[in-house]
N, C-alpha and C. Protein backbone atom coordinates (compact mmCIF):
# COMPACT_ATOMS: atom_id res chain seq x y z
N UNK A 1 0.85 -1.16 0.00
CA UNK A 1 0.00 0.00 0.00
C UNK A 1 0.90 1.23 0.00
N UNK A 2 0.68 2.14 -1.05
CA UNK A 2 1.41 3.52 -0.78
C UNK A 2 0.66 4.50 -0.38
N UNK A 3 1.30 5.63 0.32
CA UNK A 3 0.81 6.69 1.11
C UNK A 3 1.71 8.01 0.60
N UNK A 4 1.12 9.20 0.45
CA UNK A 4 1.99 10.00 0.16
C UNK A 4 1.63 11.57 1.34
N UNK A 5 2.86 11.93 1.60
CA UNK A 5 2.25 13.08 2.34
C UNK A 5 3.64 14.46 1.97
N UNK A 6 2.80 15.28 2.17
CA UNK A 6 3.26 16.67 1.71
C UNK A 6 4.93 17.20 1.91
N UNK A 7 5.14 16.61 3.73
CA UNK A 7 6.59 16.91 3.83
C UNK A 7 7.16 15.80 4.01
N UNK A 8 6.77 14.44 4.14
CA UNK A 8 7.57 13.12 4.29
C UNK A 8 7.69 12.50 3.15
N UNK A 9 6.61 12.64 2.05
CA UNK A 9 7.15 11.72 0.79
C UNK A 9 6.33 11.11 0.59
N UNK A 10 6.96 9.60 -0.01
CA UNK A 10 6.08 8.45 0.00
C UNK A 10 6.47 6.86 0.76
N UNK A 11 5.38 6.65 1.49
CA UNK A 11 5.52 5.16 2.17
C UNK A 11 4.99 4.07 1.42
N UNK A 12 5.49 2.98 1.71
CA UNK A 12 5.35 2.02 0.95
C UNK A 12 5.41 0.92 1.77
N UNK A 13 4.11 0.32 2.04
CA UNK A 13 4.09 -0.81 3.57
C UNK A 13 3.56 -2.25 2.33
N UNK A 14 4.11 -3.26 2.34
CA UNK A 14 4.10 -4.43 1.51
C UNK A 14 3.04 -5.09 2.35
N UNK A 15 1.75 -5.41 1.57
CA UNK A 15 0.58 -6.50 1.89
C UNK A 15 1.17 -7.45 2.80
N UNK A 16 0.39 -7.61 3.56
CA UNK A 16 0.82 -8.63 4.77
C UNK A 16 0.58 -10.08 4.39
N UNK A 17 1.39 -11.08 5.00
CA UNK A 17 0.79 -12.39 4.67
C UNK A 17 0.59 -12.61 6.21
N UNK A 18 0.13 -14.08 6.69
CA UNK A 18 0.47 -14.39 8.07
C UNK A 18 1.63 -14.35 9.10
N UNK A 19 2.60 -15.02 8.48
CA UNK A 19 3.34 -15.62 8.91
C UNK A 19 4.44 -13.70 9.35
N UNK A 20 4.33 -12.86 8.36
CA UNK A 20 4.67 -11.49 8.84
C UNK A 20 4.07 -10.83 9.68
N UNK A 21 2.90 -11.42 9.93
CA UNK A 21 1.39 -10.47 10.56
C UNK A 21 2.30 -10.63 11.96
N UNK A 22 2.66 -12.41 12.03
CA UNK A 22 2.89 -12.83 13.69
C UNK A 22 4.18 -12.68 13.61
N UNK A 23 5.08 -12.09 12.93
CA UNK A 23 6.60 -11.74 13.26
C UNK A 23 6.30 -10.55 13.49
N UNK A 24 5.73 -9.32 13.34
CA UNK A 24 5.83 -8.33 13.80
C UNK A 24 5.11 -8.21 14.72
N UNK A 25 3.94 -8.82 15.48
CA UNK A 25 2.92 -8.78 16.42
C UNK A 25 3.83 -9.05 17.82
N UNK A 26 4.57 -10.35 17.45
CA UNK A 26 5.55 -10.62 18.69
C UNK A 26 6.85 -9.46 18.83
N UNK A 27 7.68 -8.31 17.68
CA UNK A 27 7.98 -7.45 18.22
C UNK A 27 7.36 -6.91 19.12
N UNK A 28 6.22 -7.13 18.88
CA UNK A 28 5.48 -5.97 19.23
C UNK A 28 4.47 -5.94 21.04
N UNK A 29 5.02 -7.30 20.89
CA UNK A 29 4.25 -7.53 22.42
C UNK A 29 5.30 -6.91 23.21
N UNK A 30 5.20 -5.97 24.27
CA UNK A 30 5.85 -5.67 25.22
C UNK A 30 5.16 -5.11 26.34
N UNK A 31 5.76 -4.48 27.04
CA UNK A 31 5.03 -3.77 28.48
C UNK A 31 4.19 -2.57 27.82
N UNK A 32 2.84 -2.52 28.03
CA UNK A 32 1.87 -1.81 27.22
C UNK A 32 1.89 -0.28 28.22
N UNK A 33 2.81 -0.38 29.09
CA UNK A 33 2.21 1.16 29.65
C UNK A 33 3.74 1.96 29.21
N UNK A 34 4.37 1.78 27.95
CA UNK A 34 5.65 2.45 27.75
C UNK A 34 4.66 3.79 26.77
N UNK A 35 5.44 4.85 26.50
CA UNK A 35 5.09 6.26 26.17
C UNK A 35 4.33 5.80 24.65
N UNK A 36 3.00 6.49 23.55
CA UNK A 36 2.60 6.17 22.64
C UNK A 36 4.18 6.40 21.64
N UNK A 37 5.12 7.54 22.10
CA UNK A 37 6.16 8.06 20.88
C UNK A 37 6.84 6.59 20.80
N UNK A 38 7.20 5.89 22.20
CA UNK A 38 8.06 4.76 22.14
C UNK A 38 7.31 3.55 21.67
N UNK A 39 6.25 3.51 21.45
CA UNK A 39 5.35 2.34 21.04
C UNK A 39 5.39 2.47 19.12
N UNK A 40 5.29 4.11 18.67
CA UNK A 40 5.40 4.41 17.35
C UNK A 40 6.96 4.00 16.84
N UNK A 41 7.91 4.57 18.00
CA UNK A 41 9.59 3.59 17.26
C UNK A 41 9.27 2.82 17.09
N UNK A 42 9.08 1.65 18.28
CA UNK A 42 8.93 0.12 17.72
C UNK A 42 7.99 -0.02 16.60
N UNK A 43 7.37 0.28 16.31
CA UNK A 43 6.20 0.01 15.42
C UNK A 43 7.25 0.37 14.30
N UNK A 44 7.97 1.24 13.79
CA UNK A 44 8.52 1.12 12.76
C UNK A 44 9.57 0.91 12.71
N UNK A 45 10.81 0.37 13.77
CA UNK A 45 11.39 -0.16 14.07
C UNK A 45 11.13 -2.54 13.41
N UNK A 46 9.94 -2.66 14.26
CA UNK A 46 9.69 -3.88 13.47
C UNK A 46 9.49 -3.96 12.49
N UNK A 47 8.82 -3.07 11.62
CA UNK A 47 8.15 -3.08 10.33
C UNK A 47 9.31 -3.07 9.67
N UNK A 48 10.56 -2.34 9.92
CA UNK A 48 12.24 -2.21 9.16
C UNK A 48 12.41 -3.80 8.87
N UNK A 49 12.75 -3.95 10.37
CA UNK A 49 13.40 -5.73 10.89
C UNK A 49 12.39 -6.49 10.01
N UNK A 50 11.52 -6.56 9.87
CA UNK A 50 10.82 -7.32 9.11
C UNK A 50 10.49 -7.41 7.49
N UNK A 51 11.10 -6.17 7.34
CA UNK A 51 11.01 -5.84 5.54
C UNK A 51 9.61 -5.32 5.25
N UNK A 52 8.72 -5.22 6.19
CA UNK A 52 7.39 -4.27 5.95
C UNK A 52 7.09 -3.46 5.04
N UNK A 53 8.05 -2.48 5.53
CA UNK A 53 8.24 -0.83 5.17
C UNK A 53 9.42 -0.99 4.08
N UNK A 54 8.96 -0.79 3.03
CA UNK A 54 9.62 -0.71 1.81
C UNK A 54 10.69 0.22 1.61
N UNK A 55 8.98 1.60 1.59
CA UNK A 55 9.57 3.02 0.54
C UNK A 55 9.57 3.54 2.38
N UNK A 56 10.49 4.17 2.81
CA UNK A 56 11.32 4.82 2.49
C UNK A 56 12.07 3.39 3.20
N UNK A 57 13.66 3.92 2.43
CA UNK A 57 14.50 2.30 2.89
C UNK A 57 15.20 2.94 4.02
N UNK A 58 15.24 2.17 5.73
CA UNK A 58 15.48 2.86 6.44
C UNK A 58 16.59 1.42 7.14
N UNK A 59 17.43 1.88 8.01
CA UNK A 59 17.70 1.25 8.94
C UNK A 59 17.83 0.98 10.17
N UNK A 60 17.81 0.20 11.20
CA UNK A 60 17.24 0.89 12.48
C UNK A 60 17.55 1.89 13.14
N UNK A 61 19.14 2.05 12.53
CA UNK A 61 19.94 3.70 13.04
C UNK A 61 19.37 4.68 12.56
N UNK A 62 18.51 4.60 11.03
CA UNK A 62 17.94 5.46 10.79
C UNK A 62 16.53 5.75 11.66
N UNK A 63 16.02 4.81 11.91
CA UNK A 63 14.59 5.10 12.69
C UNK A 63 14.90 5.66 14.01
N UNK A 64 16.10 5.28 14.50
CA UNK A 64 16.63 6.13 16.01
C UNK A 64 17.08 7.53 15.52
N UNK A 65 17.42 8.15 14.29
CA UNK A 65 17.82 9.06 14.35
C UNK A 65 16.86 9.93 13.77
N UNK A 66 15.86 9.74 13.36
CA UNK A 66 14.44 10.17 12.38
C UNK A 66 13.85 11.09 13.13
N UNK A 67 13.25 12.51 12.83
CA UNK A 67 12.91 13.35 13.01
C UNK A 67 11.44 12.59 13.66
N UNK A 68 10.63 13.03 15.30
CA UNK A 68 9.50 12.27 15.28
C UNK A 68 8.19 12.39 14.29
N UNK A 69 7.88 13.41 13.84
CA UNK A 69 7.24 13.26 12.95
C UNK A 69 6.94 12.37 11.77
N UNK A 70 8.16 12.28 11.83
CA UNK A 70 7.90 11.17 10.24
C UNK A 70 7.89 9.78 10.32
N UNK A 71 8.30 9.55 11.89
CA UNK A 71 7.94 8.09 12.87
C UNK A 71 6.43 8.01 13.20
N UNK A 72 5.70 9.12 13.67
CA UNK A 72 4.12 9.34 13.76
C UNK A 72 3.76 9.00 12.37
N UNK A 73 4.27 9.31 11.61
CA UNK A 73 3.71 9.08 9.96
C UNK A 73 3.69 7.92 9.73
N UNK A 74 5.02 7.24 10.01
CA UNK A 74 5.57 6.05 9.24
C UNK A 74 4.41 4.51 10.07
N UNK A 75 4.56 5.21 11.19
CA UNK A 75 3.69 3.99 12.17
C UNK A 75 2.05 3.94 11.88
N UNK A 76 1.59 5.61 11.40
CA UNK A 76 0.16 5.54 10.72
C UNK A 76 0.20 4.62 10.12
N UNK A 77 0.91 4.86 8.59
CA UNK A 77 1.27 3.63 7.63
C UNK A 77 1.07 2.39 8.01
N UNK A 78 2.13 2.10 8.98
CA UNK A 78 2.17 0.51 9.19
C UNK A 78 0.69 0.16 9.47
N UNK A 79 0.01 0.90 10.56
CA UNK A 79 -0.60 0.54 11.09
C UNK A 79 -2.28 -0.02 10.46
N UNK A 80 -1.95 1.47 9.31
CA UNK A 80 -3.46 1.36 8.39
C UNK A 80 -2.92 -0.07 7.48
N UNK A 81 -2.13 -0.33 7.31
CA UNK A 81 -1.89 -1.96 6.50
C UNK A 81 -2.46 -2.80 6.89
N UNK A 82 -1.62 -2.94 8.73
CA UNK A 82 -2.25 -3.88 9.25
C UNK A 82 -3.69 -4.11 9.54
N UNK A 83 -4.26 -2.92 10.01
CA UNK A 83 -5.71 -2.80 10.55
C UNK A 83 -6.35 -3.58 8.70
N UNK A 84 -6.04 -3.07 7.58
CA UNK A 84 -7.04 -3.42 6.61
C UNK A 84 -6.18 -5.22 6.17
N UNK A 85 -5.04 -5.57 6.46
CA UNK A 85 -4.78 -7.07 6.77
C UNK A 85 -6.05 -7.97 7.32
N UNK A 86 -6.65 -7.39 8.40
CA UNK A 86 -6.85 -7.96 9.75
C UNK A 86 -8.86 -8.06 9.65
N UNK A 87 -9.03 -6.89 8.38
CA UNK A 87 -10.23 -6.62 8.32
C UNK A 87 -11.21 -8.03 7.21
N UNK A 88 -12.24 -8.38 8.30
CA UNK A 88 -13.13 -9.20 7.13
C UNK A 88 -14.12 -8.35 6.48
N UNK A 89 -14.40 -8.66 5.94
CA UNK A 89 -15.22 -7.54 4.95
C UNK A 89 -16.69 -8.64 5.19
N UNK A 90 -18.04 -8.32 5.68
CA UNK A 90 -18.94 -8.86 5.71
C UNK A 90 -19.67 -9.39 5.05
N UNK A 91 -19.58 -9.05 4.08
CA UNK A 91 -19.97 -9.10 2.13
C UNK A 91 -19.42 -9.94 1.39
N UNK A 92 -17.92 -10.40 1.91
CA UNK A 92 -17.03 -11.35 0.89
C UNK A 92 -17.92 -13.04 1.34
């Protein structure tokens, strides 16, 4: 799925299969009362480690060194992938 926005560019989060759904879900389990900014690193932090996140090509030094904004962005992204991954459609 691509996303484009005015001062970050374009994202590029690769269709999920399963077996990625539950490699990034288990990054992703941790202590749920850490800050939302530190929940958005990891979130695109795994999505890196996992080859998720395509466009922009980052590495995890890059996601530690990333302006937060474009980590709030990048984790929207991930996130609207996953949520429409995850979605049954009532109709199909």
């Amino acid at each position: 799925m691509d996303f484009e926005h005015p001062k970050f560019g374009k994202c590029v989060v690769k269709d999920l299969n399963q077996k990625e759904l539950e490699n990034f879900s288990r990054d992703m389990k941790q202590d749920l009362n850490v800050p939302l900014s530190v929940w958005r690193g990891d979130s695109v932090r795994a999505a890196v480690k996992h080859g998720i996140l395509i466009e922009p090509a980052l590495s995890l030094d890059d996601v530690d060194n990333a302006k937060p904004g474009l980590i709030v962005w990048l984790a929207d992204c991930v996130n609207a992938v996953i949520a429409e991954a995850m979605n049954v459609d009532p109709l199909s």
